[in-house]
Protein backbone atom coordinates (compact mmCIF):
# COMPACT_ATOMS: atom_id res chain seq x y z
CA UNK A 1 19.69 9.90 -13.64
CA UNK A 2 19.44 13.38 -12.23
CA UNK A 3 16.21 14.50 -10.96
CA UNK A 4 17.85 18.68 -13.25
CA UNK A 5 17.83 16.00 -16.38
CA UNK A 6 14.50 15.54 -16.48
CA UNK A 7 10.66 17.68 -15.18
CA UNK A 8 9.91 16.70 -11.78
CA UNK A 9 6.57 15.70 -10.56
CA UNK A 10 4.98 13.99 -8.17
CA UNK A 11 4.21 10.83 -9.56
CA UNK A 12 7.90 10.87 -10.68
CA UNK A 13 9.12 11.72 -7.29
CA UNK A 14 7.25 9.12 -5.66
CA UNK A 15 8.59 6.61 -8.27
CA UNK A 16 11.67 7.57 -7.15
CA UNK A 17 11.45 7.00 -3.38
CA UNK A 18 9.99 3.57 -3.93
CA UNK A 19 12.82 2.66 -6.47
CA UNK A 20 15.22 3.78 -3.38
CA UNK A 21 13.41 1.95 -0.78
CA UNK A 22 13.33 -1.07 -2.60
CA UNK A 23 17.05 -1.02 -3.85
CA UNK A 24 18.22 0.49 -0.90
CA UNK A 25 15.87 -0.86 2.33
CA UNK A 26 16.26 2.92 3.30
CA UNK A 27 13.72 3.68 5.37
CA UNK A 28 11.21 6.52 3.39
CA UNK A 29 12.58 9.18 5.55
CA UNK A 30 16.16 8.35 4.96
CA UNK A 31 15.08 7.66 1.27
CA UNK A 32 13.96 11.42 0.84
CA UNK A 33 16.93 12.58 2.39
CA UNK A 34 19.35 10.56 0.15
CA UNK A 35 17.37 12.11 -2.93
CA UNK A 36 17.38 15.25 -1.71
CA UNK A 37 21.48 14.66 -1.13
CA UNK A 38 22.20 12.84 -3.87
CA UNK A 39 20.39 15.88 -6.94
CA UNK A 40 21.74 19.10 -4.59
CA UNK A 41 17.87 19.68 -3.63
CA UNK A 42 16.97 21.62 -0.69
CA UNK A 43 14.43 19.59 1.77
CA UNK A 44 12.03 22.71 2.20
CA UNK A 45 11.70 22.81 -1.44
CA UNK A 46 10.84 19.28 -1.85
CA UNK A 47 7.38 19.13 -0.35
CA UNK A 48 4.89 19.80 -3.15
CA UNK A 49 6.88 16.28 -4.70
CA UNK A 50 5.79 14.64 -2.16
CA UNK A 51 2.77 12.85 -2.53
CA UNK A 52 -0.06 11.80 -0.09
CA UNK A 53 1.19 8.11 -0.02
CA UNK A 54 4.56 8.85 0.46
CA UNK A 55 3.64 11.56 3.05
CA UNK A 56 1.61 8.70 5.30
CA UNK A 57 4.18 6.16 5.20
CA UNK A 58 6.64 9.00 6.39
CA UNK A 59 4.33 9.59 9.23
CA UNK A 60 3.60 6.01 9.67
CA UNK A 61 7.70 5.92 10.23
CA UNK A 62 7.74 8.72 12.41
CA UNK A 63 5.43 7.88 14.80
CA UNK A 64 6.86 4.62 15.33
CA UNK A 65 10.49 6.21 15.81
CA UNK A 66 8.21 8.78 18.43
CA UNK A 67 9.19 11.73 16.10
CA UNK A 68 5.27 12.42 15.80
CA UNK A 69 2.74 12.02 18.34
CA UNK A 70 0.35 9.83 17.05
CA UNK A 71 -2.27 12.65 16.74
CA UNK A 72 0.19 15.12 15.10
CA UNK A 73 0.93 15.52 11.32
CA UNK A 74 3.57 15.83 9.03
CA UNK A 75 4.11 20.20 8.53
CA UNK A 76 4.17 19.13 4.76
C-alpha cells in the first residue's frame, strides 16, 4: 500500500516502521529511509510522522553507531 492511498498520521507512520523492522530487520533508521524511498517522500517532510517512540529508538541507534553524542538529540 502507498502511504498517497491513504491519510497519514503518526500512529500510522509508526505502524509502518515497526511492520518494516519486523519484516525487514532494517534497522529504524534504514527503515525510515526505505519508506521515505519506497512512497517518493522527502525526509525533511517526514518529521511531524514521526513519533516520540520511534524518534528514541532512532537515537538509541545513533548513538550506538556514534552518529549522536550521547548528550545530543535528534534535530526532529
Amino acid at each position: 500500500m502507498q502511504i498517497g492511498e491513504l491519510l497519514l498520521t503518526k500512529q500510522k507512520f509508526t505502524r509502518m516502521v515497526e511492520d518494516t523492522v519486523r519484516a525487514t530487520q532494517l534497522s529504524y533508521i534504514d527503515s525510515v529511509v526505505h519508506l521515505c524511498e519506497k512512497n517518493n517522500l522527502e525526509i525533511e517532510d517526514i518529521k511531524k510522522y514521526i513519533s516520540d517512540p520511534i524518534k528514541e529508538k532512532i537515537e538509541a541507534e545513533a548513538m550506538n553507531l556514534n552518529f549522536l553524542e550521547s548528550s545530543a538529540k535528534l534535530p526532529i
